[in-house]
C-alpha atoms as a PDB file:
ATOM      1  CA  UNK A   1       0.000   0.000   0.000  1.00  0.00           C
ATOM      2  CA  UNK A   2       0.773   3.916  -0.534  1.00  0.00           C
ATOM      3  CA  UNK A   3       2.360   5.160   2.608  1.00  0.00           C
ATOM      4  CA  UNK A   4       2.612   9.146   3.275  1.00  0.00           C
ATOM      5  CA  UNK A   5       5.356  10.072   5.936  1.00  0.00           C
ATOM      6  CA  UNK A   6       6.122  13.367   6.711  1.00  0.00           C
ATOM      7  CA  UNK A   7       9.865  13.790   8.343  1.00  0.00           C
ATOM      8  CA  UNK A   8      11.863  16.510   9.485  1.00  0.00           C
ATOM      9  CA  UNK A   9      14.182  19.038   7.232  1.00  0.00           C
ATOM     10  CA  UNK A  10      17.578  17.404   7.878  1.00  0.00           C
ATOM     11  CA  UNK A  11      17.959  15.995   4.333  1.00  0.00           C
ATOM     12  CA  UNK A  12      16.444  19.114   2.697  1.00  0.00           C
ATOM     13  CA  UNK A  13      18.690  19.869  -0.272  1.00  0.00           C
ATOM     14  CA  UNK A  14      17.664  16.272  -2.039  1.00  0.00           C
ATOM     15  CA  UNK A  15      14.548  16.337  -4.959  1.00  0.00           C
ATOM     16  CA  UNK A  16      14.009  12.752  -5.999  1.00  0.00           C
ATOM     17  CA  UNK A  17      15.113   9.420  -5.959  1.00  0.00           C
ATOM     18  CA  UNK A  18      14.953   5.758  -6.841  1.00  0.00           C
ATOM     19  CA  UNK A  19      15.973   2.921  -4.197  1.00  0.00           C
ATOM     20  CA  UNK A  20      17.292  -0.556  -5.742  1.00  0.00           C
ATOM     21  CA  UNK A  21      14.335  -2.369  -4.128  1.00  0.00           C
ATOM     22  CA  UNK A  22      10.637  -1.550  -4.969  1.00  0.00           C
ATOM     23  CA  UNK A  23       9.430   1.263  -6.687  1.00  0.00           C
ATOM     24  CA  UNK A  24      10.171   4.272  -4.070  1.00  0.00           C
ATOM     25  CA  UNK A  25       9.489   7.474  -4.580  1.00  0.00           C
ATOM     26  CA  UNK A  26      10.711  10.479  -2.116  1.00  0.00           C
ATOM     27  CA  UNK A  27       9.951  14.050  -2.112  1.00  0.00           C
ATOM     28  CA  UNK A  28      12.546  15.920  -0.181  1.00  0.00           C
ATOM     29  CA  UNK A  29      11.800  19.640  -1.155  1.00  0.00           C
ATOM     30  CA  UNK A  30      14.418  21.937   0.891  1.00  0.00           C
ATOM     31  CA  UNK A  31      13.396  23.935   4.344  1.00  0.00           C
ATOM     32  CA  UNK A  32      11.940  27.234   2.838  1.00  0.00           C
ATOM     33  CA  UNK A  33       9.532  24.936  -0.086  1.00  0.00           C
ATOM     34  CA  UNK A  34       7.034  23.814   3.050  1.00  0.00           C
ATOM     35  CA  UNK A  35       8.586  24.866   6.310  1.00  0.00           C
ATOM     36  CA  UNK A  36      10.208  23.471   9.507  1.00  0.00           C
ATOM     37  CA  UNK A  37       8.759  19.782   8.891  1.00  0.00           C
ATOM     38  CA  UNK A  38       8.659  19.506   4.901  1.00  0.00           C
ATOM     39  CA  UNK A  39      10.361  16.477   4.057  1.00  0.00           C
ATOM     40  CA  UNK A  40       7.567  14.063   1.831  1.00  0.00           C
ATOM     41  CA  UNK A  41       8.354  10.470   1.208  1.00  0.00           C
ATOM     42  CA  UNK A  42       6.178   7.897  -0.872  1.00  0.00           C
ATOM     43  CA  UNK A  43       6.315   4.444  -1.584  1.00  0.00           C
ATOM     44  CA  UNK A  44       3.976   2.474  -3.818  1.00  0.00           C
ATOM     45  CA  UNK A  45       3.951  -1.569  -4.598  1.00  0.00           C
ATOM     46  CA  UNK A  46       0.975  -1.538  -6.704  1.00  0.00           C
ATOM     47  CA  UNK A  47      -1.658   0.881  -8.423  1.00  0.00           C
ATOM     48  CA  UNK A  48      -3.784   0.911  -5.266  1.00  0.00           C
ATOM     49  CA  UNK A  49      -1.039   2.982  -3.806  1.00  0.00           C
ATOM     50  CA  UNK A  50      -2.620   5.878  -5.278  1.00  0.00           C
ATOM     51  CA  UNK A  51      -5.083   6.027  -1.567  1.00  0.00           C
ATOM     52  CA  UNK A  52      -7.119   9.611  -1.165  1.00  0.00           C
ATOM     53  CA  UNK A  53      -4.856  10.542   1.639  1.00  0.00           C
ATOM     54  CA  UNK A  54      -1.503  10.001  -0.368  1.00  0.00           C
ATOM     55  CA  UNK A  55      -2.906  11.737  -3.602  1.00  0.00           C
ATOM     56  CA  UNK A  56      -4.309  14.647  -1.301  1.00  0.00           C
ATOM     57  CA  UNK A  57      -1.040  14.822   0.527  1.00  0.00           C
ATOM     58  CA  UNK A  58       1.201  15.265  -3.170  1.00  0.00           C
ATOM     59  CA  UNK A  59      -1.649  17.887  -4.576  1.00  0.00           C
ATOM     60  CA  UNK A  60      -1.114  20.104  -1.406  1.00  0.00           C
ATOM     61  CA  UNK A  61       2.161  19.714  -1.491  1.00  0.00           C
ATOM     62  CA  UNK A  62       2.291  21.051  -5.583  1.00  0.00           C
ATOM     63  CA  UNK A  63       0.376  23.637  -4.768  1.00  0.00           C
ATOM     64  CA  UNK A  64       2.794  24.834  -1.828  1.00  0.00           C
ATOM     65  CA  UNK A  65       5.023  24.665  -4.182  1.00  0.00           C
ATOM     66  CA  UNK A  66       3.417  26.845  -6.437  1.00  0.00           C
ATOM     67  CA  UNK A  67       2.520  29.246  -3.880  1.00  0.00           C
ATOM     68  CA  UNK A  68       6.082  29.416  -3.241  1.00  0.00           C
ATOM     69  CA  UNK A  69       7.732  29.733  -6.595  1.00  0.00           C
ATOM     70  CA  UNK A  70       9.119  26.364  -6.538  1.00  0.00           C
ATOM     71  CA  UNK A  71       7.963  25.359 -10.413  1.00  0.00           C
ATOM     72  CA  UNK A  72      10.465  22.317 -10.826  1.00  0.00           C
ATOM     73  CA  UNK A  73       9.588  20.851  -7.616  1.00  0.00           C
ATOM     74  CA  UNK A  74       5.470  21.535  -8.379  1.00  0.00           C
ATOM     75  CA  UNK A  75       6.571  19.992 -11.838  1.00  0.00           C
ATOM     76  CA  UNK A  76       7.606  17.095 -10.347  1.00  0.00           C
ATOM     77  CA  UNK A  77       4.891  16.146  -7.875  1.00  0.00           C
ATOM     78  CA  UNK A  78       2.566  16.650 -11.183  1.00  0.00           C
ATOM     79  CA  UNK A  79       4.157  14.749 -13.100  1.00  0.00           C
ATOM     80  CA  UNK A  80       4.068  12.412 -10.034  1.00  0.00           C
ATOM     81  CA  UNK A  81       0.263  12.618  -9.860  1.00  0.00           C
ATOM     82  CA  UNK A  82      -0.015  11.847 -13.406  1.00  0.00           C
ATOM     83  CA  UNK A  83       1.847   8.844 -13.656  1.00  0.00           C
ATOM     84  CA  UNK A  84      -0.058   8.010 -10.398  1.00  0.00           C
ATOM     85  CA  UNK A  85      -3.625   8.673 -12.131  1.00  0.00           C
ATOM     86  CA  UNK A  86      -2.405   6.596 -15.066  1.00  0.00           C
ATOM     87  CA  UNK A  87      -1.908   3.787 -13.088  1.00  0.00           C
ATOM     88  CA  UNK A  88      -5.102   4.424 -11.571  1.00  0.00           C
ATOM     89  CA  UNK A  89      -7.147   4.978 -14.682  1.00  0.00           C
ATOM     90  CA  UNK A  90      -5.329   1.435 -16.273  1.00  0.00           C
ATOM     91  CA  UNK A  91      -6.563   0.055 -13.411  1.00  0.00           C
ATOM     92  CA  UNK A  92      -9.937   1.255 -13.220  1.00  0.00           C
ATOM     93  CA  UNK A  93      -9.880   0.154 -17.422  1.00  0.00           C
ATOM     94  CA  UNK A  94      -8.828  -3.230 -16.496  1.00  0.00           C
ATOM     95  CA  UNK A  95     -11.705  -3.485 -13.768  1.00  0.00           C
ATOM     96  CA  UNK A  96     -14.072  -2.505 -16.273  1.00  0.00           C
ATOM     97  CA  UNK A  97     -12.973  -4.744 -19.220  1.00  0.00           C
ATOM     98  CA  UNK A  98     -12.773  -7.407 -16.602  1.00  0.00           C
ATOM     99  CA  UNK A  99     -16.546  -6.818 -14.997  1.00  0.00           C
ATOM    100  CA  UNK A 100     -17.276  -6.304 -19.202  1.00  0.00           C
ATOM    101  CA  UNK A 101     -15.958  -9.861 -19.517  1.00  0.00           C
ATOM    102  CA  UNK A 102     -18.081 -11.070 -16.505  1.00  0.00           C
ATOM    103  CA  UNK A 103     -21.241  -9.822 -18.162  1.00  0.00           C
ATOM    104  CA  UNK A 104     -20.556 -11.096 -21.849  1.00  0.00           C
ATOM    105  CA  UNK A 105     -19.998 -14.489 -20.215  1.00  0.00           C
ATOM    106  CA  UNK A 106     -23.148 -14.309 -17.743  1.00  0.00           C
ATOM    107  CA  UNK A 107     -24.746 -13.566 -20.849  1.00  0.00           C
ATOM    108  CA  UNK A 108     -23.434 -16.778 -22.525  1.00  0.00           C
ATOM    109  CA  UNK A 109     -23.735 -19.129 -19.584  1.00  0.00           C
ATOM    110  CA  UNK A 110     -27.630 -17.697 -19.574  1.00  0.00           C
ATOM    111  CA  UNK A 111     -28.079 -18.679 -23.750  1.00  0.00           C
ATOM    112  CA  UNK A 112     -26.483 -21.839 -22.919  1.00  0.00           C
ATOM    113  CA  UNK A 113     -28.677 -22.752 -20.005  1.00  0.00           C
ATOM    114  CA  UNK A 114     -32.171 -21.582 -21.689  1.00  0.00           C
ATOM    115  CA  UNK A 115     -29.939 -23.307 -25.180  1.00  0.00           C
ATOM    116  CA  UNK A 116     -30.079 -26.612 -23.084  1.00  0.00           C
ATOM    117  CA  UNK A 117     -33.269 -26.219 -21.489  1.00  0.00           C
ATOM    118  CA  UNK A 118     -35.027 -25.658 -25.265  1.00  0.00           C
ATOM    119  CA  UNK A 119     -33.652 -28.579 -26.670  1.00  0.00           C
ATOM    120  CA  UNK A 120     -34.517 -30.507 -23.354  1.00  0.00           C
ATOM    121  CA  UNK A 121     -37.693 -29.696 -23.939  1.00  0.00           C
ATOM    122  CA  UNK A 122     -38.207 -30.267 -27.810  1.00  0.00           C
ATOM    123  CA  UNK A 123     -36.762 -33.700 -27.167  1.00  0.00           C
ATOM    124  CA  UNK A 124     -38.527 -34.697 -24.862  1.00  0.00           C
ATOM    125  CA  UNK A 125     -41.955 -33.152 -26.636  1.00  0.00           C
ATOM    126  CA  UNK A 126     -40.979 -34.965 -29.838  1.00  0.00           C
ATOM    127  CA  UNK A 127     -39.910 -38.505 -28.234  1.00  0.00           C
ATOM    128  CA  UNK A 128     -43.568 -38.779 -26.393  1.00  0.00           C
ATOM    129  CA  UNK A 129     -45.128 -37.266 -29.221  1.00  0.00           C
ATOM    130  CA  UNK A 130     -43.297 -40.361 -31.294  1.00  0.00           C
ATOM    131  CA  UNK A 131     -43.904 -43.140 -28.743  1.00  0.00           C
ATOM    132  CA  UNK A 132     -47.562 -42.207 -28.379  1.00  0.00           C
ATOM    133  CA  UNK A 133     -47.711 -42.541 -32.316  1.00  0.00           C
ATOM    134  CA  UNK A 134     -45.860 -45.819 -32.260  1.00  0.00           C
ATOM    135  CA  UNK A 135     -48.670 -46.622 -29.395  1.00  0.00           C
ATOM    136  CA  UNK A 136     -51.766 -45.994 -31.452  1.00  0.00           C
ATOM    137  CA  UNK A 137     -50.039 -47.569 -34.833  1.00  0.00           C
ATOM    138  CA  UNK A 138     -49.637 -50.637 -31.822  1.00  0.00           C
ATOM    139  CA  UNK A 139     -53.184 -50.000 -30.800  1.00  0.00           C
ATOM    140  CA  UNK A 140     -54.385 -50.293 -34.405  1.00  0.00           C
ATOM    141  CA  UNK A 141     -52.423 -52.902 -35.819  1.00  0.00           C
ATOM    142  CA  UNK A 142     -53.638 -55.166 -33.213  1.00  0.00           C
ATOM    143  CA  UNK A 143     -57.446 -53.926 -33.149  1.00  0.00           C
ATOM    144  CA  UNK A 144     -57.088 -54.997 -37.368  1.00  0.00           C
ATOM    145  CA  UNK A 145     -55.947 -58.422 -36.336  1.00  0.00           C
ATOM    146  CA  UNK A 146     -58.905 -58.863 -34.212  1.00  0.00           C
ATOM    147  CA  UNK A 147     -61.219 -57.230 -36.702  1.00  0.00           C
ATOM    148  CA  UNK A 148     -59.713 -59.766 -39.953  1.00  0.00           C
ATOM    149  CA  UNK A 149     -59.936 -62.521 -37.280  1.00  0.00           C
ATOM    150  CA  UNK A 150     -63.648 -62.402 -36.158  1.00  0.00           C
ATOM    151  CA  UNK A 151     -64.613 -60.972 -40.034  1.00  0.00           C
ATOM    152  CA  UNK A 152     -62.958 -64.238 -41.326  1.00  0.00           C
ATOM    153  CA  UNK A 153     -64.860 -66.526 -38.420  1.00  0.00           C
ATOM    154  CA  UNK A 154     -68.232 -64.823 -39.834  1.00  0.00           C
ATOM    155  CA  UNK A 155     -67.531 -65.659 -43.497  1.00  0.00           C
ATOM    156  CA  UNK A 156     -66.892 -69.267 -42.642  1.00  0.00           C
ATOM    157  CA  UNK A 157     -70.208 -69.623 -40.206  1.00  0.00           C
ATOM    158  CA  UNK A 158     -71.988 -67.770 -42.755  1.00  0.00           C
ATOM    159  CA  UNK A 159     -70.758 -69.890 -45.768  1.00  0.00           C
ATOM    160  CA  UNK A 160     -71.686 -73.436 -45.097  1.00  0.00           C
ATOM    161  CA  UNK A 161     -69.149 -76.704 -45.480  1.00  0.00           C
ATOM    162  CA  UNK A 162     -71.175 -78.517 -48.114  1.00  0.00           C
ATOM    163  CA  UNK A 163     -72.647 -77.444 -50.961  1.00  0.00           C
ATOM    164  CA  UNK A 164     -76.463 -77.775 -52.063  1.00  0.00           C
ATOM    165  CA  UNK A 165     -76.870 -80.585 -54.491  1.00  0.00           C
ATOM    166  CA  UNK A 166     -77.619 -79.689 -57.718  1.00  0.00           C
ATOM    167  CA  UNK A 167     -81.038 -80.404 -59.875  1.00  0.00           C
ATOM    168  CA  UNK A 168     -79.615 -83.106 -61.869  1.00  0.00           C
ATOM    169  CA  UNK A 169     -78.127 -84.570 -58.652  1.00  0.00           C
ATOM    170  CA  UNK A 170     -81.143 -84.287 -56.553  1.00  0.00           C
ATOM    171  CA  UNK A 171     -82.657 -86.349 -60.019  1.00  0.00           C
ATOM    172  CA  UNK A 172     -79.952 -89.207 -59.992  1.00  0.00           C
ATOM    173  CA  UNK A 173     -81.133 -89.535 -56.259  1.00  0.00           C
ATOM    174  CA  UNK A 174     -84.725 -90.063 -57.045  1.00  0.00           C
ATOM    175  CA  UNK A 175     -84.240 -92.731 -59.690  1.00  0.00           C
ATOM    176  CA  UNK A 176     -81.558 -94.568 -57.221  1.00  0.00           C
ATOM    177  CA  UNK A 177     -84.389 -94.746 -54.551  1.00  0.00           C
ATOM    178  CA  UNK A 178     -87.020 -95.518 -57.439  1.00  0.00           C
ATOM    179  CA  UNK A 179     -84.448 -98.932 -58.314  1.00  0.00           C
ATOM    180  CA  UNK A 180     -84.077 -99.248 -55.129  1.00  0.00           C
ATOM    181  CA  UNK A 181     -87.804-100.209 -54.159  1.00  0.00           C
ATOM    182  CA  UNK A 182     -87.982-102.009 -57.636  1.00  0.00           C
ATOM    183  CA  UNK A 183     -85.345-103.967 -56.806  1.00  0.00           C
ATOM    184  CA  UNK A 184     -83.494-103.337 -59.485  1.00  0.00           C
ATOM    185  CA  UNK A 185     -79.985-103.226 -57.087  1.00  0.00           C
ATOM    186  CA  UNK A 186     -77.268-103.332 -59.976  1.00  0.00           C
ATOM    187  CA  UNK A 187     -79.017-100.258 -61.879  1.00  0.00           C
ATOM    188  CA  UNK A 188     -79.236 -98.882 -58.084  1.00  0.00           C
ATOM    189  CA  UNK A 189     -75.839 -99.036 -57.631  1.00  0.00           C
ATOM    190  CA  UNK A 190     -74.735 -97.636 -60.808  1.00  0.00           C
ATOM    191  CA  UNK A 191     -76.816 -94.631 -60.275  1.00  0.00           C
ATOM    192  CA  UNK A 192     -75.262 -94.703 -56.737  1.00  0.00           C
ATOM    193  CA  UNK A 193     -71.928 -94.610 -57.801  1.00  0.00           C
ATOM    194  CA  UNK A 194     -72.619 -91.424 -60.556  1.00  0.00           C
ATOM    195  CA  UNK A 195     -74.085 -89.591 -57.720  1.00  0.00           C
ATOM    196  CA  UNK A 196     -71.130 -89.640 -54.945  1.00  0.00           C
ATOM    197  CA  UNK A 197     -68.804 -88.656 -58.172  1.00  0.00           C
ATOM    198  CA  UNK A 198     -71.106 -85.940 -58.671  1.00  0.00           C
ATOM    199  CA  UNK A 199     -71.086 -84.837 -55.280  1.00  0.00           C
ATOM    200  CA  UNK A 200     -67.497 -84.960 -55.166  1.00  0.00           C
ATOM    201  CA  UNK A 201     -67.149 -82.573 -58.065  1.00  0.00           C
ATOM    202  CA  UNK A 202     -69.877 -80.255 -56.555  1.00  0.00           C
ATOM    203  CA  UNK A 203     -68.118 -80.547 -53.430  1.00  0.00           C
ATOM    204  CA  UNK A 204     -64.660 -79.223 -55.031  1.00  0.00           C
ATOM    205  CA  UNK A 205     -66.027 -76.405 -56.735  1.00  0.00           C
ATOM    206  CA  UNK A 206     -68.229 -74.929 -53.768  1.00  0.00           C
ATOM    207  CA  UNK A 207     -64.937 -75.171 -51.869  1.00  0.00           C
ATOM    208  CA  UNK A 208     -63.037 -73.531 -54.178  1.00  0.00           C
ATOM    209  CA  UNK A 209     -65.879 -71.064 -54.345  1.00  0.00           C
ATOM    210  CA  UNK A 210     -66.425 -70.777 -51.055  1.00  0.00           C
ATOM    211  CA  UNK A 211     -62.549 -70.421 -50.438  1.00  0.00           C
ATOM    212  CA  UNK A 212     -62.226 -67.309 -52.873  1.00  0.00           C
ATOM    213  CA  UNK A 213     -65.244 -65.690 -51.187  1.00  0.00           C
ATOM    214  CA  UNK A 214     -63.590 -65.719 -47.892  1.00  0.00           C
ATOM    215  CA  UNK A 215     -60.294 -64.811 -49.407  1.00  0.00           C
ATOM    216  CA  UNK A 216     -61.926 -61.641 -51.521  1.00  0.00           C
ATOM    217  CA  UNK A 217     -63.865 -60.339 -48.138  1.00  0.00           C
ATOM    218  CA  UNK A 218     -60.858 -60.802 -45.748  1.00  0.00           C
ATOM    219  CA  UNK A 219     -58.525 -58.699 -48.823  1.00  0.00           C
ATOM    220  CA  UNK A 220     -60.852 -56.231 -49.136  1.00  0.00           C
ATOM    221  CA  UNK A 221     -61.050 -55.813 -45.545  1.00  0.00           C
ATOM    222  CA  UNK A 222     -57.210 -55.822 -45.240  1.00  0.00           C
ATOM    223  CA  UNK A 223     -57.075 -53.343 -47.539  1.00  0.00           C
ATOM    224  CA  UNK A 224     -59.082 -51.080 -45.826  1.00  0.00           C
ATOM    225  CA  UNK A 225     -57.116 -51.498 -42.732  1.00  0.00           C
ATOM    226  CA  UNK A 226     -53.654 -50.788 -44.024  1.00  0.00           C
ATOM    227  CA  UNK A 227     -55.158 -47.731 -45.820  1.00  0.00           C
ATOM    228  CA  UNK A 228     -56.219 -46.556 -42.127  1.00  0.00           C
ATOM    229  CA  UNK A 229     -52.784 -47.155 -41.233  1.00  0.00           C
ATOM    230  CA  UNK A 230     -51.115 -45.563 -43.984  1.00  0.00           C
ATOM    231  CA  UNK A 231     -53.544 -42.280 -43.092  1.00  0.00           C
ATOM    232  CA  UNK A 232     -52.545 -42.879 -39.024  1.00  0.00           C
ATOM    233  CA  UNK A 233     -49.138 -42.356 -40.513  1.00  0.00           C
ATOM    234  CA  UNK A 234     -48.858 -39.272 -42.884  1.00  0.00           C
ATOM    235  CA  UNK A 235     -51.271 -37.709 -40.215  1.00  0.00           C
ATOM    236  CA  UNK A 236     -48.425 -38.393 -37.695  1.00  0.00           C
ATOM    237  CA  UNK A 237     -45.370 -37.230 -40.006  1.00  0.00           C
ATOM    238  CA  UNK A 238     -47.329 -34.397 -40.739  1.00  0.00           C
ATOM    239  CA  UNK A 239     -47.781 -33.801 -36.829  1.00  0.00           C
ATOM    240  CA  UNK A 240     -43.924 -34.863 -36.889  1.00  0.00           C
ATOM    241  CA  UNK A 241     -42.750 -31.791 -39.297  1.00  0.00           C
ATOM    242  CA  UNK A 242     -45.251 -29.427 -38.329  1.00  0.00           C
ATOM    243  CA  UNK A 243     -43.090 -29.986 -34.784  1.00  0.00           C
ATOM    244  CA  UNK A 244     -39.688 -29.370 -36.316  1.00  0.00           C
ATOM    245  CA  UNK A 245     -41.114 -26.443 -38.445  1.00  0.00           C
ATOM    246  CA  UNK A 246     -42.009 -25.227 -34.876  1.00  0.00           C
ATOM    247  CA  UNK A 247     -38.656 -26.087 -33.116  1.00  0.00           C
ATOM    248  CA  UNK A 248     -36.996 -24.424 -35.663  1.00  0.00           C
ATOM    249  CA  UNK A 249     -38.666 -21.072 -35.617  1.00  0.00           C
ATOM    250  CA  UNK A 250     -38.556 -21.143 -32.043  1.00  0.00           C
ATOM    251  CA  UNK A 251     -34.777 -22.002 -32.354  1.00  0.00           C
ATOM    252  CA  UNK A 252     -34.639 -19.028 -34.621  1.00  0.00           C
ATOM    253  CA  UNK A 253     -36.474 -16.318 -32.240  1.00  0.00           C
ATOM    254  CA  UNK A 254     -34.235 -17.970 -29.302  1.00  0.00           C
ATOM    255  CA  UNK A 255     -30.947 -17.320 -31.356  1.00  0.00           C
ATOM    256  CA  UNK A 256     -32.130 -13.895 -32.308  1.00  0.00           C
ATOM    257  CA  UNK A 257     -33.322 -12.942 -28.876  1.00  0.00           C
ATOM    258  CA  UNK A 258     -29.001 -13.692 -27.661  1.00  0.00           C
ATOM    259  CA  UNK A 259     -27.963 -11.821 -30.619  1.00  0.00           C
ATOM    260  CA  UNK A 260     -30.063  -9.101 -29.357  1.00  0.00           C
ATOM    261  CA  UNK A 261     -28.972  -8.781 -25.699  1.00  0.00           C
ATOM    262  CA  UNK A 262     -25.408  -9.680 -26.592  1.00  0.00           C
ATOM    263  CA  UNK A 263     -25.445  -6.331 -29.032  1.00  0.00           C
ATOM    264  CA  UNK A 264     -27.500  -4.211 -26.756  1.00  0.00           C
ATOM    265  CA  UNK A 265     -24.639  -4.889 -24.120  1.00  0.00           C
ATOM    266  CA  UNK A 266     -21.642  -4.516 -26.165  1.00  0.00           C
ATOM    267  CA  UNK A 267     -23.290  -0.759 -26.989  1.00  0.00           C
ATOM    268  CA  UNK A 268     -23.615  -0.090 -23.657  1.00  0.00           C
ATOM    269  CA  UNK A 269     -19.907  -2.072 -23.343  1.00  0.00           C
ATOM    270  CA  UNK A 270     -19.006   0.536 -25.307  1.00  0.00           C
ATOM    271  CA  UNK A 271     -20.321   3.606 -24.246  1.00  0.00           C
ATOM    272  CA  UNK A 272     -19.494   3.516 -20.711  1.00  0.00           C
ATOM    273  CA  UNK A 273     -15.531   2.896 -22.138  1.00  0.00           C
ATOM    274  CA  UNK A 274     -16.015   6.347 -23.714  1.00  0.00           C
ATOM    275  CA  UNK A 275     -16.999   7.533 -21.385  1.00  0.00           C
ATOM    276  CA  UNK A 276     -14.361   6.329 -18.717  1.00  0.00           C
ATOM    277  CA  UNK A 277     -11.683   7.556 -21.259  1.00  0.00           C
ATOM    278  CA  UNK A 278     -13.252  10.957 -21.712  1.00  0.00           C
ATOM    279  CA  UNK A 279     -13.534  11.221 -17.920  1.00  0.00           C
ATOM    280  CA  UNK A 280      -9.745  10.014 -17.377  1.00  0.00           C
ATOM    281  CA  UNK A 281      -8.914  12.465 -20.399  1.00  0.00           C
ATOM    282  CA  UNK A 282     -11.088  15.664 -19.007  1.00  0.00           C
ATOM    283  CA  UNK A 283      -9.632  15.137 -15.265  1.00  0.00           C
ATOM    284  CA  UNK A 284      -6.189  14.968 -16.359  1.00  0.00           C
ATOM    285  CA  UNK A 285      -6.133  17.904 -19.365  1.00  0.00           C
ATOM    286  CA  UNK A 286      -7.813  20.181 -16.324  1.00  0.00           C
ATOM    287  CA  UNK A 287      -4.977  19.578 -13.748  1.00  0.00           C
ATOM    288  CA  UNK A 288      -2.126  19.990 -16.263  1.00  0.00           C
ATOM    289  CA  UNK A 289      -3.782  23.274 -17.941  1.00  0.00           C
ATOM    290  CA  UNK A 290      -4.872  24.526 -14.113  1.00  0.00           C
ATOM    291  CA  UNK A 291      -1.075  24.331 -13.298  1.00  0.00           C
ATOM    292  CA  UNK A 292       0.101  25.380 -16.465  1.00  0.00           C
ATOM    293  CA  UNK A 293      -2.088  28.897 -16.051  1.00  0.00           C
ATOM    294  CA  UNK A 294      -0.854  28.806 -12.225  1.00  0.00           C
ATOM    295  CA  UNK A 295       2.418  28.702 -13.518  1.00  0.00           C
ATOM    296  CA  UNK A 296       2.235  31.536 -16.227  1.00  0.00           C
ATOM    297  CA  UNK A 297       0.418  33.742 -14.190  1.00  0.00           C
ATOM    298  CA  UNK A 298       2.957  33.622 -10.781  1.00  0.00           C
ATOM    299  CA  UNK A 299       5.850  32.939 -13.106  1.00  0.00           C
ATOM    300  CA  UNK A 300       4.637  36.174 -15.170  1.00  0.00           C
ATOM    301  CA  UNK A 301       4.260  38.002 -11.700  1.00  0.00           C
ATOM    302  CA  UNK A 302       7.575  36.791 -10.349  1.00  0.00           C
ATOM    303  CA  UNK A 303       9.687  37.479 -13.273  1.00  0.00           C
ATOM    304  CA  UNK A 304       8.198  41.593 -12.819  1.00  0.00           C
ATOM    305  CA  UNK A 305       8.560  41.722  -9.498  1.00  0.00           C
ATOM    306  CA  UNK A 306      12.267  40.627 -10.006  1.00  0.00           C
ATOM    307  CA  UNK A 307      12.616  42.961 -13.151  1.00  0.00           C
ATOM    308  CA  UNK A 308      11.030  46.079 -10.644  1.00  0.00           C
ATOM    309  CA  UNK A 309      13.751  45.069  -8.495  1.00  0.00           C
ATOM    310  CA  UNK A 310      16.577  45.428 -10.560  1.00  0.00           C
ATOM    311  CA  UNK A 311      15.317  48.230 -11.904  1.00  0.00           C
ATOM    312  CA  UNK A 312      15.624  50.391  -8.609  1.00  0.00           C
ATOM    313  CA  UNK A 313      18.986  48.621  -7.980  1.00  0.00           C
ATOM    314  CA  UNK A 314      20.513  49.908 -10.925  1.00  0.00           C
ATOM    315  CA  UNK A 315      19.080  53.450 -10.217  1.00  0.00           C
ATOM    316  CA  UNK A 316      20.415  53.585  -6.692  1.00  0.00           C
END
C-alpha cells in the first residue's frame, strides 16, 4: 500500500530518488519549499497505492510549491500525480474490461442454459409425441388383427361346409331310390356310384368357391385397414414436421433474442468505455492546464517583481 510520511528538514537539499528495491518514490523539497517539517516520502507496490490521503497529501504539497515559486519541484509532484492517475485509470480500465468480460460471459452461460433447457424440452416433446404414435399404430395394428380374425370366423359360419346338391343330382337320387324299391340293385348301384362322383365334383367347386369368397372379403377388408394405417401415418409425419417447423422457428427467435442482448450490451460495453476515457482524459487535461495557467500567471508576476527590483537597484 501507498504510505505518506512526513519527516523533518535534515535531508532538505535532495529532490528525488529511486531505491534498488521496490518502486520508491521520495519528495525531499528543501526547508523554505514547506517549512520546519517539509520532508515528503512515498512508496507504492501496486496501483492501489494511489489512496485519497496520499494523492491529497502530493496535490497540497504542488500547490505549496506553487505558492512558493518552486515550479520544478510543483513539476515534479505533477508529473508524479499523473503517472499516479495513469496507473489508476489502467486500473480502473482493467476493472471494467474485466466486470465487461463477466457480463458477456453471464450472458453466454444464460443462452447456454435456456440453449439446453429448449432442446430438453423439444426432445422430450418430440420422443412422447413419437412413442404415443408408435402406441396408437400398436393400438391399431392389433385392433385390425382382431377385426380380420372375427370378419374371417363370420364368413366361414356364414358360408356353409357342403354345398347344395344340384337339380340333376337331386334327379340321380330319385331314380336310385325308385331302383331301389324295384329292386333293381345293380341299376341302383350304378346310379349310386354317378351320384357320390357328382357330389365330389360339386363338393370341389363350392370349396373352391367358397374359399375365394372368404379370401376376396378378408382382402378387401385388409385393404381397408392398411389404408387406415397408412392415413394414421402421414397424419403423424405431418404432426412430426409441423413440430420441427415449430422447433426451428422457435430455435430461430431464441438465437435472435441472444444476438439481441449480446449487441445491446456490447453498446452499452461501449459507451461507458467512452466515457471512462473521456472522464480520465477531461480530469487529467484540467490539472495539467490549471497548473500550467498557475504557472504563467505567478511565473509572469515573479519574473516583474524581479525585473522592478533590478530596476531600482541599478538606479540607486
Amino acid at each position: 500500500m501507498g504510505k505518506v510520511r512526513l519527516l523533518g528538514c535534515k535531508d532538505a537539499g535532495k529532490r528525488r530518488r529511486k531505491s534498488s528495491g521496490a518502486n520508491e518514490w521520495e519528495w525531499n523539497p528543501r526547508k523554505s519549499d514547506i517549512g520546519r517539517h517539509s520532508r515528503i516520502h512515498v512508496r507504492y507496490f501496486l496501483v492501489l497505492s494511489l489512496t485519497p490521503s496520499f494523492s491529497l497529501t502530493l496535490t497540497e504539497h504542488m500547490r505549496e510549491c506553487e505558492r512558493s515559486g518552486k515550479y520544478i519541484e510543483a513539476q515534479t509532484a505533477l508529473t508524479k500525480i499523473e503517472e499516479l492517475k495513469t496507473e489508476a485509470s489502467n486500473r480502473r480500465r482493467e476493472e471494467m474490461r474485466a466486470r465487461h468480460l463477466n457480463e458477456k460471459l453471464e450472458i453466454e452461460e444464460a443462452h447456454l442454459s435456456e440453449f439446453n433447457q429448449f432442446n430438453e424440452f423439444w426432445d422430450k416433446k418430440m420422443q412422447q409425441f413419437s412413442e404415443e404414435a408408435a402406441q396408437a399404430e400398436q393400438e391399431m395394428t392389433a385392433r385390425h388383427q382382431e377385426e380380420l380374425a372375427k370378419f374371417e370366423e363370420e364368413l366361414n359360419n356364414s358360408l356353409p361346409p357342403q354345398p347344395k346338391g344340384s337339380s340333376e343330382l337331386l334327379n340321380l337320387r330319385k331314380i336310385e331310390e325308385n331302383l331301389a324299391r324295384q329292386k333293381d340293385y345293380v341299376e341302383a348301384h350304378k346310379v349310386q356310384q354317378k351320384c357320390l362322383e357328382m357330389e365330389r365334383e360339386e363338393l370341389a367347386k363350392w370349396l373352391a368357391v367358397r374359399e375365394s369368397k372368404i379370401r376376396g372379403q378378408v382382402q378387401l377388408l385388409a385393404t381397408k385397414q392398411a389404408q387406415e394405417i397408412n392415413a394414421l401415418r402421414k397424419r403423424v409425419n405431418t404432426a412430426q414436421e409441423e413440430q420441427r417447423k415449430a422447433r426451428s422457428l422457435e430455435l430461430e427467435r431464441l438465437i435472435q433474442k441472444y444476438h439481441n442482448i449480446k449487441n445491446e450490451l456490447e453498446i452499452q460495453q461501449q459507451m461507458e468505455a467512452l466515457k471512462l476515457d473521456k472522464v480520465i482524459k477531461t480530469s487529467g487535461s484540467v490539472m495539467r492546464s490549471s497548473f500550467g495557467s498557475r504557472f504563467m500567471s505567478q511565473g509572469g508576476t515573479r519574473s516583474i517583481r524581479q525585473t522592478g527590483k533590478t530596476d531600482s537597484g541599478s538606479k540607486r
